[in-house]
PDB file of N, CA and C in Angstrom:
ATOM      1  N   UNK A   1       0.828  -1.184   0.000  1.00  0.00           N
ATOM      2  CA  UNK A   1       0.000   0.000   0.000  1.00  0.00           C
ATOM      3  C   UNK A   1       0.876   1.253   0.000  1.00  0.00           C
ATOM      4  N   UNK A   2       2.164   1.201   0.805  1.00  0.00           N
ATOM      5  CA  UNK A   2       2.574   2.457   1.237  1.00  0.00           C
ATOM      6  C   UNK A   2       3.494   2.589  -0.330  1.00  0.00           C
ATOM      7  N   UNK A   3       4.148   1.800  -1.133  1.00  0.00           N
ATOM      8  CA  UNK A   3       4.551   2.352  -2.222  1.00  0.00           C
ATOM      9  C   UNK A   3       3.145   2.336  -3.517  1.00  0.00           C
ATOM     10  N   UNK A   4       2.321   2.019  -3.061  1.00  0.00           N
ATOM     11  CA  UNK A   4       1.272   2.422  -3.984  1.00  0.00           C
ATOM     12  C   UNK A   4       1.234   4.119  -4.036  1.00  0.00           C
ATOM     13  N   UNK A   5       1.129   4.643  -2.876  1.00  0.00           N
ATOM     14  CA  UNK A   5       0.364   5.718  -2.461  1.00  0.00           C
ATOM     15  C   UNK A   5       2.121   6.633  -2.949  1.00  0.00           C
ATOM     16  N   UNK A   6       3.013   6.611  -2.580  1.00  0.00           N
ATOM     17  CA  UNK A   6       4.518   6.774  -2.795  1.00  0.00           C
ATOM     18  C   UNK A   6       4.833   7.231  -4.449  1.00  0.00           C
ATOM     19  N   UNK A   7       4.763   6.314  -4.863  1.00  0.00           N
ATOM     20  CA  UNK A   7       4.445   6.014  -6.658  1.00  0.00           C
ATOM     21  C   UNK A   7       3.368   7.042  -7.119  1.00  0.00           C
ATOM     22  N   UNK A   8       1.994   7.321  -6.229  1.00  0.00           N
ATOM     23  CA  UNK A   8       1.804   8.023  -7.122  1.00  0.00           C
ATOM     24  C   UNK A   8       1.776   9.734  -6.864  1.00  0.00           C
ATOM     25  N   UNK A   9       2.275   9.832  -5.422  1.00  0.00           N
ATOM     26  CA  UNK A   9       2.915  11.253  -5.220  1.00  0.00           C
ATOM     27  C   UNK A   9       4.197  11.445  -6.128  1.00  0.00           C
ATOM     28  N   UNK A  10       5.033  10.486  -6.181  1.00  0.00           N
ATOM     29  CA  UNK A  10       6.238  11.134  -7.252  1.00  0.00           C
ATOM     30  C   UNK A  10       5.639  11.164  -8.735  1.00  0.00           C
ATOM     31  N   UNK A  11       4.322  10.316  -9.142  1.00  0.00           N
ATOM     32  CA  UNK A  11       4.304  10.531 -10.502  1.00  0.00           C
ATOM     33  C   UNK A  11       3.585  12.041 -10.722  1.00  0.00           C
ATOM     34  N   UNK A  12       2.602  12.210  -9.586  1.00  0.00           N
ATOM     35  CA  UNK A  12       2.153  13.669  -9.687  1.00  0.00           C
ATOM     36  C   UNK A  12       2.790  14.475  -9.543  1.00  0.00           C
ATOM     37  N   UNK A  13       4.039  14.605  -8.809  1.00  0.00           N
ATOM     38  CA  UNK A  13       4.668  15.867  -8.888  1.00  0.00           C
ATOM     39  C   UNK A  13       5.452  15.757  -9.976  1.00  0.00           C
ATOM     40  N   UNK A  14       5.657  14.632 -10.614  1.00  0.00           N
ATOM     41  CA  UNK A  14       6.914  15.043 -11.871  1.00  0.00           C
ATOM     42  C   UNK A  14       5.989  14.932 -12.625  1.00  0.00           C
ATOM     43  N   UNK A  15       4.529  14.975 -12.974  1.00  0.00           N
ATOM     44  CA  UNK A  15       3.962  15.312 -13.859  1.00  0.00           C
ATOM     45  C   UNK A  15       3.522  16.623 -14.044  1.00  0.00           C
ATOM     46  N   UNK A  16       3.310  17.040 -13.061  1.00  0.00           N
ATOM     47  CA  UNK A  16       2.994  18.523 -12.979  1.00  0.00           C
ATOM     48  C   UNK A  16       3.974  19.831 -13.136  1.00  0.00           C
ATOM     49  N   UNK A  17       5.407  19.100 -12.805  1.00  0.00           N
ATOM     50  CA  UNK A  17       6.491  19.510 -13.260  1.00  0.00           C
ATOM     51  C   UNK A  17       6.808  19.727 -14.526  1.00  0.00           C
ATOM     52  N   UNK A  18       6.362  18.356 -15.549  1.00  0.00           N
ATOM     53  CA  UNK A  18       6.456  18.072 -16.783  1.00  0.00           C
ATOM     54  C   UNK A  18       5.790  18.726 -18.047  1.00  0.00           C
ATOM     55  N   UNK A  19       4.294  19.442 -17.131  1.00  0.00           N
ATOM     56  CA  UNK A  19       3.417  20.071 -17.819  1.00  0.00           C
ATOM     57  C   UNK A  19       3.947  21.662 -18.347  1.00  0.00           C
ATOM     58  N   UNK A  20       4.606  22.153 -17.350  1.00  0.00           N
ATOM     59  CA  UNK A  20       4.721  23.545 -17.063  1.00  0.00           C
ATOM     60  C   UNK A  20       6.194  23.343 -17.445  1.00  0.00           C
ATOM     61  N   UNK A  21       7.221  22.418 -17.969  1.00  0.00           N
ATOM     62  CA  UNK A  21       8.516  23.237 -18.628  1.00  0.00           C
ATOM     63  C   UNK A  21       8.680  22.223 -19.722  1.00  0.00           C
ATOM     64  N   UNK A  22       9.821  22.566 -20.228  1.00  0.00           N
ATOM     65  CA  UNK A  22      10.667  21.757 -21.214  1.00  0.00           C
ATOM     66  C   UNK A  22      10.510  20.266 -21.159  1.00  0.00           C
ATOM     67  N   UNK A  23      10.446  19.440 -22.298  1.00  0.00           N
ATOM     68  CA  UNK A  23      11.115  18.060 -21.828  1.00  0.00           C
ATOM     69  C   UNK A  23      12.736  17.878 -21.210  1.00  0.00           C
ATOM     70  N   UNK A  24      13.726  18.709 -21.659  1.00  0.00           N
ATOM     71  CA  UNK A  24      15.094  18.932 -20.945  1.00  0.00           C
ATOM     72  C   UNK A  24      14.933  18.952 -19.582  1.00  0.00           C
ATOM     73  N   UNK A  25      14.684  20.515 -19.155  1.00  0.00           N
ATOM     74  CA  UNK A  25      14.263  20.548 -17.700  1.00  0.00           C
ATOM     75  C   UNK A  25      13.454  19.414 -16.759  1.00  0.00           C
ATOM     76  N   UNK A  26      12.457  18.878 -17.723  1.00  0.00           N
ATOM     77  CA  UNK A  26      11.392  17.451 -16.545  1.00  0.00           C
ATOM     78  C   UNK A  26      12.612  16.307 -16.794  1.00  0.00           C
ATOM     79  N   UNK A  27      13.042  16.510 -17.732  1.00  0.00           N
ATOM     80  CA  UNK A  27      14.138  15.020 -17.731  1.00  0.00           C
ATOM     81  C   UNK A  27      15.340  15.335 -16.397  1.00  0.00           C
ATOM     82  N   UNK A  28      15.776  16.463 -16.442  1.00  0.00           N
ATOM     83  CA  UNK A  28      16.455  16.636 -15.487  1.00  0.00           C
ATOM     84  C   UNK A  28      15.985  16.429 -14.047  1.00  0.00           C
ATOM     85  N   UNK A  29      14.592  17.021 -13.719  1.00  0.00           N
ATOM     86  CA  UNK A  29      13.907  16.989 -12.640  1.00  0.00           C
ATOM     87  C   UNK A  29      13.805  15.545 -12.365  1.00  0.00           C
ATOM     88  N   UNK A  30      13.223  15.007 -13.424  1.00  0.00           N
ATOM     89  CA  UNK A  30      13.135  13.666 -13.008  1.00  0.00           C
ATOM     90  C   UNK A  30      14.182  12.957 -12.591  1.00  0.00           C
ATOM     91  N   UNK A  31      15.553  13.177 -13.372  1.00  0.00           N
ATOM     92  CA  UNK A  31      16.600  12.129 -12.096  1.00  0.00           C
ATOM     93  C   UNK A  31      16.981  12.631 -11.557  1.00  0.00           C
ATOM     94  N   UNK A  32      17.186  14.116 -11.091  1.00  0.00           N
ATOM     95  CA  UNK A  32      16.893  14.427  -9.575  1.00  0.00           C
ATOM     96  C   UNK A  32      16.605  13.770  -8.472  1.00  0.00           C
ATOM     97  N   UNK A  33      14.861  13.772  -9.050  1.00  0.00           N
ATOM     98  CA  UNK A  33      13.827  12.974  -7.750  1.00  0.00           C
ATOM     99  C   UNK A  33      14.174  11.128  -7.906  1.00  0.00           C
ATOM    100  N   UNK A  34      14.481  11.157  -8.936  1.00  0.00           N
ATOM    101  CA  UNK A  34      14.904   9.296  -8.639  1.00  0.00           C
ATOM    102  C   UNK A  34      15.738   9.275  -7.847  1.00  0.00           C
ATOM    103  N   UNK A  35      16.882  10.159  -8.027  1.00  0.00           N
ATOM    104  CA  UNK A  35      18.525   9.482  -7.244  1.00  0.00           C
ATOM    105  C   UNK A  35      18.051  10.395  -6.276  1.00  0.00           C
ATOM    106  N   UNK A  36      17.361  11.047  -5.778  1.00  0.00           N
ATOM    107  CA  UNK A  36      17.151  11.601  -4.443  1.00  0.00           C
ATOM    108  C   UNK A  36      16.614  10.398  -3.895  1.00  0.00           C
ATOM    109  N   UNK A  37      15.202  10.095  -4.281  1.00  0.00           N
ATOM    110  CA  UNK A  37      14.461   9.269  -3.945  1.00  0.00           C
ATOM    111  C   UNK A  37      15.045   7.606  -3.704  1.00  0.00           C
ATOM    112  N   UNK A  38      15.862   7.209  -4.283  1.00  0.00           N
ATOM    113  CA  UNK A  38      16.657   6.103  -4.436  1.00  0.00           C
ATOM    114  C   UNK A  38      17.721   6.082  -3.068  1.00  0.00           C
ATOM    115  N   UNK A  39      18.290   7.275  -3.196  1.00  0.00           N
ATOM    116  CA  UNK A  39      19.112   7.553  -1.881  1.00  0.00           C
ATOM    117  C   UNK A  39      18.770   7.418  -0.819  1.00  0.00           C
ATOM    118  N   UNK A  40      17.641   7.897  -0.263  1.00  0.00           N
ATOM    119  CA  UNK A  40      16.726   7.708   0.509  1.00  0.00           C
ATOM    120  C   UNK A  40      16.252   6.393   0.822  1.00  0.00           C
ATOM    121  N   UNK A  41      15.634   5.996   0.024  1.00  0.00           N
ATOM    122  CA  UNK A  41      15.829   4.131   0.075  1.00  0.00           C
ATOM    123  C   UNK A  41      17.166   3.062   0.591  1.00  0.00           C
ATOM    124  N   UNK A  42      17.936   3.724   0.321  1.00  0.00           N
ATOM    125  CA  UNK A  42      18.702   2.674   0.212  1.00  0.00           C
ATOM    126  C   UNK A  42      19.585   3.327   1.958  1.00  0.00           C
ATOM    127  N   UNK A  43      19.778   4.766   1.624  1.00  0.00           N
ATOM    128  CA  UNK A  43      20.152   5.024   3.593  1.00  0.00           C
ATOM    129  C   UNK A  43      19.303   4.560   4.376  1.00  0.00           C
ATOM    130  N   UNK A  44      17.666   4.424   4.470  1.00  0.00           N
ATOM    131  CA  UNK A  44      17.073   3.683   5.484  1.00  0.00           C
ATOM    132  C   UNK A  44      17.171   2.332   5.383  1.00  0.00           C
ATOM    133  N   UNK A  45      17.652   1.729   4.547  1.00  0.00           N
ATOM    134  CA  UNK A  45      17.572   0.264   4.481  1.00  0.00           C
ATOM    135  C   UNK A  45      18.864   0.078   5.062  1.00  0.00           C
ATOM    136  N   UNK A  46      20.077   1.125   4.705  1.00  0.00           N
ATOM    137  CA  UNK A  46      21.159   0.819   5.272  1.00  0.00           C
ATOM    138  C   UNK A  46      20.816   0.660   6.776  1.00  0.00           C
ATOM    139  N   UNK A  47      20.291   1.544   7.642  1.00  0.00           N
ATOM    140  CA  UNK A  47      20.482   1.642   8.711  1.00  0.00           C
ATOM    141  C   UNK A  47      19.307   0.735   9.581  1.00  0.00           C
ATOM    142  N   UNK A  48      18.242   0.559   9.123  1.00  0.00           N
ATOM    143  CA  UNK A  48      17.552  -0.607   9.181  1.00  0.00           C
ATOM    144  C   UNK A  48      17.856  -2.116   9.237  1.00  0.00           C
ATOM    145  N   UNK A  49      19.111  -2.607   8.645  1.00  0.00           N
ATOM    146  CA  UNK A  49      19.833  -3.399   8.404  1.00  0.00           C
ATOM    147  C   UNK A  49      21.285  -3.627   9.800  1.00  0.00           C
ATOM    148  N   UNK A  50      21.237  -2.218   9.738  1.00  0.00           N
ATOM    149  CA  UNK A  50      22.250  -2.377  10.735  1.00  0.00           C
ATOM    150  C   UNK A  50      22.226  -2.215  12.118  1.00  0.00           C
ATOM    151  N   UNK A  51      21.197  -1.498  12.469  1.00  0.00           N
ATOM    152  CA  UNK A  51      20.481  -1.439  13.823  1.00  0.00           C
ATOM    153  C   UNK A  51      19.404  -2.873  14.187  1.00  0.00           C
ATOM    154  N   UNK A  52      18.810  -3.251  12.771  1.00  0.00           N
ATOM    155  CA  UNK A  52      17.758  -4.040  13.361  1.00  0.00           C
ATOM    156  C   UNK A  52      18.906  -5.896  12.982  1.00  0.00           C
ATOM    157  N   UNK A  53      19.742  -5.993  12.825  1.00  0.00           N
ATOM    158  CA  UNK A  53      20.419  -7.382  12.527  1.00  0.00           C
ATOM    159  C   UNK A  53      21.920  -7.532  13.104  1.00  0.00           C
ATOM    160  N   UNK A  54      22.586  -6.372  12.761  1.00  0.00           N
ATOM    161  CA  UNK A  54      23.790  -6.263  12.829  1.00  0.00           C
ATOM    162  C   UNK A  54      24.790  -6.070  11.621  1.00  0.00           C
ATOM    163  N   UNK A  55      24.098  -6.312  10.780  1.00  0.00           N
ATOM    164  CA  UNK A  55      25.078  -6.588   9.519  1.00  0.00           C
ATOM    165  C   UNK A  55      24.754  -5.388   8.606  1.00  0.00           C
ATOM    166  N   UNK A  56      25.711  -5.530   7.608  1.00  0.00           N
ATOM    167  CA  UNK A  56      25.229  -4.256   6.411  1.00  0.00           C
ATOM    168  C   UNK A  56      26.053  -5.746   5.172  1.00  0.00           C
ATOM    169  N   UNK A  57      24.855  -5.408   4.298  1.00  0.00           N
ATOM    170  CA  UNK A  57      25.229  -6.445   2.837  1.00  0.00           C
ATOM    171  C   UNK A  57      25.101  -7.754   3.556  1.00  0.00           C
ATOM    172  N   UNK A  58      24.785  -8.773   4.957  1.00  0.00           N
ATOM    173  CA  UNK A  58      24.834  -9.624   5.445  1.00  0.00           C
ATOM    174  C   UNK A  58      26.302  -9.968   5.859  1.00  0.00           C
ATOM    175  N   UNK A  59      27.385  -8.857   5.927  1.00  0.00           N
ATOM    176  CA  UNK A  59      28.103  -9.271   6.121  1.00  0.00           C
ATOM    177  C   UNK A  59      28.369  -8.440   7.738  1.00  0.00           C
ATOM    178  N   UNK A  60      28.401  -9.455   8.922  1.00  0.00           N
ATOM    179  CA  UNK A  60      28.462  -9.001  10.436  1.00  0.00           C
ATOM    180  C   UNK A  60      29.389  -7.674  10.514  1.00  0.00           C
ATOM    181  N   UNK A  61      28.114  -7.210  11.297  1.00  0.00           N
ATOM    182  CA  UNK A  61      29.687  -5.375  11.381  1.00  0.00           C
ATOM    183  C   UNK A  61      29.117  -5.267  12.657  1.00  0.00           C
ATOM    184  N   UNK A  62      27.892  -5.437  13.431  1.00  0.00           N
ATOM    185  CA  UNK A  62      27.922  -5.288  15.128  1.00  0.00           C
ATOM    186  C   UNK A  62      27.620  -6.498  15.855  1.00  0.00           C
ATOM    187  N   UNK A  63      28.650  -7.194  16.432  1.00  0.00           N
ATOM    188  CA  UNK A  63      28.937  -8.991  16.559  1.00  0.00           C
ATOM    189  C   UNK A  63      27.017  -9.088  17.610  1.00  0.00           C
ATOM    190  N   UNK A  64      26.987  -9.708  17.714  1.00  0.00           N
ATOM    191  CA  UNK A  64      25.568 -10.360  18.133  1.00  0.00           C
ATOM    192  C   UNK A  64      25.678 -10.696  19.588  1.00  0.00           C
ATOM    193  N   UNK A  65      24.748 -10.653  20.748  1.00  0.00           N
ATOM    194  CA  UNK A  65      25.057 -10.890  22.278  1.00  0.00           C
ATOM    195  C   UNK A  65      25.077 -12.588  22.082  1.00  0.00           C
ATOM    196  N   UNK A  66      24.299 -12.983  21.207  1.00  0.00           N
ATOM    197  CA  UNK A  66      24.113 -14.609  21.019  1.00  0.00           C
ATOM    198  C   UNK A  66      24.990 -15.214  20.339  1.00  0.00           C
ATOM    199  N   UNK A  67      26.102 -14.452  19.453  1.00  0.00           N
ATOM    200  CA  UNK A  67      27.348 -14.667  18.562  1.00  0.00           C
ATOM    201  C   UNK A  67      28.479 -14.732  19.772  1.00  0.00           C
ATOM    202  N   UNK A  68      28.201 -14.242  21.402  1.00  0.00           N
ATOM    203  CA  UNK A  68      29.300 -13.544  22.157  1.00  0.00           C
ATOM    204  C   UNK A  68      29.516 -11.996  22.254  1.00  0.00           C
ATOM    205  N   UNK A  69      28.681 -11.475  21.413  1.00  0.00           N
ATOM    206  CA  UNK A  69      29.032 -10.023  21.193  1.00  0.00           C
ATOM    207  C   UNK A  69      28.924  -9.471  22.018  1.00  0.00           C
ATOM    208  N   UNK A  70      28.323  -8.226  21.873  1.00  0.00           N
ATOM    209  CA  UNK A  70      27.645  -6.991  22.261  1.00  0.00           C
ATOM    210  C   UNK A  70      26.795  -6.395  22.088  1.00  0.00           C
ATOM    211  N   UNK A  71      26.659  -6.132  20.944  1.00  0.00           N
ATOM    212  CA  UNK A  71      25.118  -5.937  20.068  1.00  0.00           C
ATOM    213  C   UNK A  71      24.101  -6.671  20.432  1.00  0.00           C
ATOM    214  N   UNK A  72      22.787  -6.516  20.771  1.00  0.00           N
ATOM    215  CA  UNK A  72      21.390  -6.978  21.327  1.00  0.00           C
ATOM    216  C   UNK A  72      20.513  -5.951  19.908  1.00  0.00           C
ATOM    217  N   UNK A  73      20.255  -7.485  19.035  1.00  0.00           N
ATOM    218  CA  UNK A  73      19.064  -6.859  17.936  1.00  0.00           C
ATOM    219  C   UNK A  73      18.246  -6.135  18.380  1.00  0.00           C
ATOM    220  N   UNK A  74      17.870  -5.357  17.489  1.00  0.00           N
ATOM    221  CA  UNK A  74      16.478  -4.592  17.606  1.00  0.00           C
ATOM    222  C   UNK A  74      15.855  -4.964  16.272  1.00  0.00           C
ATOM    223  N   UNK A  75      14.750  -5.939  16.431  1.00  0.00           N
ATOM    224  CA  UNK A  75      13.864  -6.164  15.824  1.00  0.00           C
ATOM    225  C   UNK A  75      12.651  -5.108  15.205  1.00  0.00           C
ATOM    226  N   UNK A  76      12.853  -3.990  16.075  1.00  0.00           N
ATOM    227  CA  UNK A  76      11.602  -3.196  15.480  1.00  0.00           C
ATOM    228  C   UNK A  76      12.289  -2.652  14.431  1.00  0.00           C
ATOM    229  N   UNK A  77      13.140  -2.591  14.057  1.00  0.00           N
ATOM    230  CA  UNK A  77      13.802  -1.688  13.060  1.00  0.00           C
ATOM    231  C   UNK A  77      13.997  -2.381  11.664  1.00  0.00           C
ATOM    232  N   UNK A  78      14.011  -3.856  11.724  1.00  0.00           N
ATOM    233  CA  UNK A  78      13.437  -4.633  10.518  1.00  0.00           C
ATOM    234  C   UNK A  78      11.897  -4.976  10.578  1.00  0.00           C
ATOM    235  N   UNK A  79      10.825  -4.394  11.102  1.00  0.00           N
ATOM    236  CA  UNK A  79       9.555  -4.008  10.829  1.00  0.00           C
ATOM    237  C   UNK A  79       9.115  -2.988   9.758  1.00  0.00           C
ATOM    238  N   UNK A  80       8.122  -3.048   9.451  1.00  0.00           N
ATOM    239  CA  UNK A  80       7.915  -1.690   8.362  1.00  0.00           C
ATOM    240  C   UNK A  80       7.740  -0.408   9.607  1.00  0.00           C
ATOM    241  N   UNK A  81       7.243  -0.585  11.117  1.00  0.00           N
ATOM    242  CA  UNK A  81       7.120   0.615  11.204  1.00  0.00           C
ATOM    243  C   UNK A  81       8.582   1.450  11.830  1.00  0.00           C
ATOM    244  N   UNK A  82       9.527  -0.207  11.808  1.00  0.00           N
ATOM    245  CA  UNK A  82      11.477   0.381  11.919  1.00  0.00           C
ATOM    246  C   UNK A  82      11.768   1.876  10.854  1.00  0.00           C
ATOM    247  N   UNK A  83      10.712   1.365   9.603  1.00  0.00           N
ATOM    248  CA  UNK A  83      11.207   2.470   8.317  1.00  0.00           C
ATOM    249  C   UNK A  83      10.759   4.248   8.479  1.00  0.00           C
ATOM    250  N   UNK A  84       9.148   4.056   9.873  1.00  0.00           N
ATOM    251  CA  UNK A  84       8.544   4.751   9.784  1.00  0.00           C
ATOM    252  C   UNK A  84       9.380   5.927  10.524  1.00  0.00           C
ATOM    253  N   UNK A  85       9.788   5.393  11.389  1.00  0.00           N
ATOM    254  CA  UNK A  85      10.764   6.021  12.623  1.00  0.00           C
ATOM    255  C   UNK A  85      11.788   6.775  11.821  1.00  0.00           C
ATOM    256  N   UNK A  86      12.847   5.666  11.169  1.00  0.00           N
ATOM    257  CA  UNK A  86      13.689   6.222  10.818  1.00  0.00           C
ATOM    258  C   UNK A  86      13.432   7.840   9.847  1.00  0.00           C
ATOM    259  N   UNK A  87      12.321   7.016   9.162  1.00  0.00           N
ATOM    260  CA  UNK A  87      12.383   9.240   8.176  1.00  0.00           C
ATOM    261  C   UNK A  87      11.713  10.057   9.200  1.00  0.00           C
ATOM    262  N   UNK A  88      11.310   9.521   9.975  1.00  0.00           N
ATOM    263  CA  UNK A  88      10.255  10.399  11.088  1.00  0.00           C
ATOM    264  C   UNK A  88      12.025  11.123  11.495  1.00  0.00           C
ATOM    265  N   UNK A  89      13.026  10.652  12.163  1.00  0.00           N
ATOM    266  CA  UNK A  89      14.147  11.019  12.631  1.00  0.00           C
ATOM    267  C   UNK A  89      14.632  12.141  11.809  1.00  0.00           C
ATOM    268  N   UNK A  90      14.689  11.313  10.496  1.00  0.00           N
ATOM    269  CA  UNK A  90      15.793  12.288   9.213  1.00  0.00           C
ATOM    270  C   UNK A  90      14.547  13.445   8.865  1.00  0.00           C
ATOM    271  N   UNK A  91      13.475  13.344   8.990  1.00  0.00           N
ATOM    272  CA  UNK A  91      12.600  15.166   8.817  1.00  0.00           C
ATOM    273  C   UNK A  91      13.030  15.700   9.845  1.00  0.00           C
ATOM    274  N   UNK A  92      12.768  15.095  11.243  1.00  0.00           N
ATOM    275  CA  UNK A  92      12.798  15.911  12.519  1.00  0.00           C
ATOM    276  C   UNK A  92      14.247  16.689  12.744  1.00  0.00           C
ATOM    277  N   UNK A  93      15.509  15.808  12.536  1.00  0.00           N
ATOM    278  CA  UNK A  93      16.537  16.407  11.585  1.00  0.00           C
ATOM    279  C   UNK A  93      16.899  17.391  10.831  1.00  0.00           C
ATOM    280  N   UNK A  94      16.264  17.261   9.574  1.00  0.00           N
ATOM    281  CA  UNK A  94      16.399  18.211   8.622  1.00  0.00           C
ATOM    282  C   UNK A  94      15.739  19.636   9.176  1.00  0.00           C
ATOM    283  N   UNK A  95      14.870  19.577   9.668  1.00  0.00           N
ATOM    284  CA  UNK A  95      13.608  20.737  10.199  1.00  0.00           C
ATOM    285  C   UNK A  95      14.570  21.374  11.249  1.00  0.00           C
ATOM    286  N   UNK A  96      15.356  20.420  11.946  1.00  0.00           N
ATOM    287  CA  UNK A  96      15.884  21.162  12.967  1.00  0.00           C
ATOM    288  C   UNK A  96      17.097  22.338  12.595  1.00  0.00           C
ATOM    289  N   UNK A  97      17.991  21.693  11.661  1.00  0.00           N
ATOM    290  CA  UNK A  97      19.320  22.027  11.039  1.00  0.00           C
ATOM    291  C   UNK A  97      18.882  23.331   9.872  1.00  0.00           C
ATOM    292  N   UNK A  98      17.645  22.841   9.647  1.00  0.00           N
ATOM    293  CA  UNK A  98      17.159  24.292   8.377  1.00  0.00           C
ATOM    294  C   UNK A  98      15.367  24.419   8.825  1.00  0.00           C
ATOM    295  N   UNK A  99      15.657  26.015   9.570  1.00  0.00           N
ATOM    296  CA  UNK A  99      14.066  26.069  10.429  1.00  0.00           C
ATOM    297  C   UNK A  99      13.338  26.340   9.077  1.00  0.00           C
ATOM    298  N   UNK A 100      13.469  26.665   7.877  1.00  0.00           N
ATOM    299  CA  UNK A 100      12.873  27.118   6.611  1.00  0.00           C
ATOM    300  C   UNK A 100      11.819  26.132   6.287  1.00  0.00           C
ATOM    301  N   UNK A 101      12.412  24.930   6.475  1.00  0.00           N
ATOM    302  CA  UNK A 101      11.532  23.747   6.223  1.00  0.00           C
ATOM    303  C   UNK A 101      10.434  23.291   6.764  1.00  0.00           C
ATOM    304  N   UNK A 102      10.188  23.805   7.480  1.00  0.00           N
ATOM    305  CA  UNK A 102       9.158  24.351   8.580  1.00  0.00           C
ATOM    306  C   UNK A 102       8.395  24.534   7.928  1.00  0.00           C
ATOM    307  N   UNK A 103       6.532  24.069   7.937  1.00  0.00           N
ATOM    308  CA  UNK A 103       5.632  24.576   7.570  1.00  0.00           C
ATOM    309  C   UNK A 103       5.025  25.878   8.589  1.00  0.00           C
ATOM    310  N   UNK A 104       4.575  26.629   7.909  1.00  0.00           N
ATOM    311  CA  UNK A 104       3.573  27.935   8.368  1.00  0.00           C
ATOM    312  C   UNK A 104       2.744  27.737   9.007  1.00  0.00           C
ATOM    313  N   UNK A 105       1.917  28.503   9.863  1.00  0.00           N
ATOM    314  CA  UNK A 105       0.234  28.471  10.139  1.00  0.00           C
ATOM    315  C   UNK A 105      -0.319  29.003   8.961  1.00  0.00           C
TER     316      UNK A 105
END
């Protein structure tokens, strides 16, 4: 559901983008918002991966309390709502570091 709804906020805004300039300019816009959007994907999965297992690529990078380690999984973070948190973090973040981003009353 949630990349249903995802899919079709990026197709509306790069369509509406697409309407109002150049094909040059929407081509540009458009991989913009992919490799933005892609980036984004793939840093929460990074860190999703590595908070909620230990590993990044499956290969061990925070040893396991049940391996002997140190590390104690966190399972909520390989949940979907692990993903929800994490951008909930990276807005609350961004908003903080640039108050602009800030919506109005």
């Amino acid at each position: 559901m949630g990349l249903i709804i995802t899919n079709c906020i990026v197709m509306g805004r790069a369509e509406g983008f697409a309407m109002s300039h150049t094909p040059g300019k929407a081509f540009i816009d458009g991989l913009g918002n992919g490799m933005g959007y892609g980036f984004i994907l793939m840093s929460v999965s990074f860190f999703r991966e590595l908070l909620g297992s230990g590993t990044v690529f499956g290969h061990e990078v925070l040893p396991l309390v049940t391996d002997g380690g140190w590390y104690q999984s966190n399972g909520l973070m390989l949940l979907p709502a692990g993903a929800f948190f994490l951008i909930a973090l990276v807005i609350w973040a961004l908003r903080t570091m640039y108050p602009g981003q800030q919506e109005r009353d």
